[in-house]
Protein backbone atom coordinates (compact mmCIF):
# COMPACT_ATOMS: atom_id res chain seq x y z
CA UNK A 1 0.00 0.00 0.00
CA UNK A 2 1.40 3.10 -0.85
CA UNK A 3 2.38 5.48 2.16
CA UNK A 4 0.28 8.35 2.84
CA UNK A 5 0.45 11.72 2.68
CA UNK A 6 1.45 13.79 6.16
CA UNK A 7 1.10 17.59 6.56
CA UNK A 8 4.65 19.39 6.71
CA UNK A 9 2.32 21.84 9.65
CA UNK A 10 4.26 20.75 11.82
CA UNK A 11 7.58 21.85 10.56
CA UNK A 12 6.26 25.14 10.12
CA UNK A 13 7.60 28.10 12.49
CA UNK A 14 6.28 31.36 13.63
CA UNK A 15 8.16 33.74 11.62
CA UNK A 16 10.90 36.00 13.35
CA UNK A 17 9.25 39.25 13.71
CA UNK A 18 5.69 38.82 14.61
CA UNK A 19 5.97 34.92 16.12
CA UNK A 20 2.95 34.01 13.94
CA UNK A 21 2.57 30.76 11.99
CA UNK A 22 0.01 32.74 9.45
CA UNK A 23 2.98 35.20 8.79
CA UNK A 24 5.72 32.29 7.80
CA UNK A 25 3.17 30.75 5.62
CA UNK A 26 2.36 33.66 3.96
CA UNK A 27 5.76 33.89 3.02
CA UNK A 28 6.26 30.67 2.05
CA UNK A 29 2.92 31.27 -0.26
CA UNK A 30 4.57 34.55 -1.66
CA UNK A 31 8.13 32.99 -2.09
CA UNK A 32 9.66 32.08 -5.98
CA UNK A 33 12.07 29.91 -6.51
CA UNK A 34 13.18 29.45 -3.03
CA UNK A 35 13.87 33.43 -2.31
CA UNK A 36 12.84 33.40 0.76
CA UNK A 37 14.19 36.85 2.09
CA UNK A 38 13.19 37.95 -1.05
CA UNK A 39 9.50 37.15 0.25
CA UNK A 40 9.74 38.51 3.89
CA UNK A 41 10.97 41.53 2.74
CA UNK A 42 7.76 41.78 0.76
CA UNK A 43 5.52 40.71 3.33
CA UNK A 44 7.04 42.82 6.50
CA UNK A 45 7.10 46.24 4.20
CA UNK A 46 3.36 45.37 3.40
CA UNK A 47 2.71 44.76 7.12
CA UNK A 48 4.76 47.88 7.80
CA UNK A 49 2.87 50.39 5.48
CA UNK A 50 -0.45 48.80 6.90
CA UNK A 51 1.07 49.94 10.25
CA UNK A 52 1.55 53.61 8.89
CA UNK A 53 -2.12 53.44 7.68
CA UNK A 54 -3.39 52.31 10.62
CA UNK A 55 -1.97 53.72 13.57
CA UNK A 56 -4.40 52.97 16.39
CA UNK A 57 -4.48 49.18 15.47
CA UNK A 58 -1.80 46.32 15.79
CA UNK A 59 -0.58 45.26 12.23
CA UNK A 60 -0.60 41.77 13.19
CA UNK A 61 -4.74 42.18 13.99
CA UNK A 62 -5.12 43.88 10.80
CA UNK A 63 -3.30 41.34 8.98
CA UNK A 64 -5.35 38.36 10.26
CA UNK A 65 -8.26 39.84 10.04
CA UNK A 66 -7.95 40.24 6.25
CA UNK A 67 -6.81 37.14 6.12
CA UNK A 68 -10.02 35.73 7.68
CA UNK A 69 -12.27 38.13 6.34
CA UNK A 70 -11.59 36.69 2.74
CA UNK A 71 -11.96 32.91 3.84
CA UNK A 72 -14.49 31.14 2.13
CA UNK A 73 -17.38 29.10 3.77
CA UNK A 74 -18.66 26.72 1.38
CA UNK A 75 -17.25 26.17 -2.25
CA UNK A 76 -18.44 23.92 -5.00
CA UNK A 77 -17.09 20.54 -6.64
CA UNK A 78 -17.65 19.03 -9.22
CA UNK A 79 -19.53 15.36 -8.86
CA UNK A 80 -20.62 13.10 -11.88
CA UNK A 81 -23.46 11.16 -11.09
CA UNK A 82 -25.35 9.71 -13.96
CA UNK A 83 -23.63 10.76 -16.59
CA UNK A 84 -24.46 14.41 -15.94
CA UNK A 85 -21.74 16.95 -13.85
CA UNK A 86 -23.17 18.68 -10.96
CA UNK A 87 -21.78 21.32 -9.05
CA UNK A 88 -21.93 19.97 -5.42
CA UNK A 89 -22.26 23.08 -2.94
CA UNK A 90 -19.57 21.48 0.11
CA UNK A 91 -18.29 23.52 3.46
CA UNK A 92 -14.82 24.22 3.18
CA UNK A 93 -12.48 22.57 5.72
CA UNK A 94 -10.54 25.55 8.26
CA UNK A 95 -7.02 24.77 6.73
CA UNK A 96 -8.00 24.87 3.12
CA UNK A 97 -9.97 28.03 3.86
CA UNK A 98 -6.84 29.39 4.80
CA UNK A 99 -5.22 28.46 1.76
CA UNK A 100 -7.62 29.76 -0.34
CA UNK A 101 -7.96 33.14 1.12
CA UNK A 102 -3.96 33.46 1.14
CA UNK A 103 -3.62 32.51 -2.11
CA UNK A 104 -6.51 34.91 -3.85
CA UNK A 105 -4.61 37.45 -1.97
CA UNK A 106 -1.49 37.03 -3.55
CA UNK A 107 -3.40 36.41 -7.13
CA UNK A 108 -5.23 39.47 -6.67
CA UNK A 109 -2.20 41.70 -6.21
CA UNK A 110 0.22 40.31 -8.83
CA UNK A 111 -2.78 40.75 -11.18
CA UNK A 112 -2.13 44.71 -10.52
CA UNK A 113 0.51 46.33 -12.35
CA UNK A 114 2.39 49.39 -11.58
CA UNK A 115 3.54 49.78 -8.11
CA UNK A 116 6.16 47.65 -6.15
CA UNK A 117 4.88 44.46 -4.86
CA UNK A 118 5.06 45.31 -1.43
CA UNK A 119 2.36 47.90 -1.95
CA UNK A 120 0.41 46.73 -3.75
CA UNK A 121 -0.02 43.49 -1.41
CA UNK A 122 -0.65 46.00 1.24
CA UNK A 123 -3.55 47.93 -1.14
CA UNK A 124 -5.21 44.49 -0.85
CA UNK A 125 -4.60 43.36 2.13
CA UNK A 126 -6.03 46.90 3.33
CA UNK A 127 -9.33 46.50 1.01
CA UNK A 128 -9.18 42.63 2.31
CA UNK A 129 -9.66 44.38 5.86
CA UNK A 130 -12.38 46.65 5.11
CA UNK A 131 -13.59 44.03 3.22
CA UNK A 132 -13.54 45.26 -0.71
CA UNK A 133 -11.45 44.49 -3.19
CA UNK A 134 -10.58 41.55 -5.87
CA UNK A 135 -9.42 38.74 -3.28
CA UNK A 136 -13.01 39.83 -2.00
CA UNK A 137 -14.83 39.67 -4.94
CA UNK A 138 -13.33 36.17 -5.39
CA UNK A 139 -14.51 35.08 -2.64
CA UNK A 140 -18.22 36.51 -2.91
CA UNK A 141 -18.34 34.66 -6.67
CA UNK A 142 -17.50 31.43 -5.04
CA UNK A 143 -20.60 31.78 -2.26
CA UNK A 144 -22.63 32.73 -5.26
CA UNK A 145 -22.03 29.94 -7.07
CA UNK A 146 -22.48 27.42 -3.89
CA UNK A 147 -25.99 29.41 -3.51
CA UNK A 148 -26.96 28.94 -6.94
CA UNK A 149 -26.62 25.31 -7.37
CA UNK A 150 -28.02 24.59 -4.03
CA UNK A 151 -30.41 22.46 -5.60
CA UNK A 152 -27.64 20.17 -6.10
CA UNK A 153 -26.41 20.01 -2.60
CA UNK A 154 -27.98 16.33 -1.44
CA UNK A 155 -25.14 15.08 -3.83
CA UNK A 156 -22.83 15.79 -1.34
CA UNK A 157 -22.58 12.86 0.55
CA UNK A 158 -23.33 9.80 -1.63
């Protein structure tokens, strides 16, 4: 029998300035081709102008909250029963929720063009906060979807 697959979670450690496993694997989402300095310098400038935006707040706070502000809930998937392709409304489990949400961050701002990537990852992790912008709008098409073939949804567990 082959040999299952184990989470690396466990190896993961809280980055060196803000002791927070979301922060290292943020990084580690943002990093290319194994720069990793490259990537915290990224991410700790973003975190740093969010800090100059918002004074009265704790970066950190602001930085997990967009995080989890642009989590989805439910998703769909596709299931082929009969011949015909469904698209199966399913809830999404906590760690691929965070997944998600990190990665339609970092999709949403090197979609933008123009500024350095440091600020523009802190534009949308500012709208993420406030709760606008395209990691956002990502994440309201994928509810709408799960709402619209809710029809579908006693496919989910057969």
């Amino acid at each position: 029998m082959a040999k299952k697959y184990k989470s690396t979670d466990r190896f993961v450690k809280p980055d060196a300035r803000f002791k927070s496993k979301l922060v290292t694997k943020f990084i580690n989402c943002i990093m290319q081709r194994g720069k990793k300095t490259t990537a915290q310098n990224i991410v700790y400038k973003a975190i740093g102008d969010l800090e100059k935006k918002i004074k009265e707040k704790d970066p950190l706070d602001i930085f997990t909250t967009a995080v989890n502000n642009v989590k989805p809930l439910i998703e769909v998937r596709s299931r082929r029963i009969g011949g015909a392709t469904y698209q199966v409304p399913v809830e999404v489990s906590p760690k691929r929720q965070q997944s998600l949400a990190m990665r339609w961050i970092i999709t949403a701002t090197k979609k933008k063009k123009g500024k350095p990537m440091a600020e523009r990852l802190a534009d949308e992790l500012m709208a993420a906060f406030k709760g606008t912008g395209e990691a956002m709008t990502t994440r309201e098409n994928v509810h709408k979807m799960a709402e619209a073939n809710k029809a579908f949804a006693h496919f989910a567990y057969q």
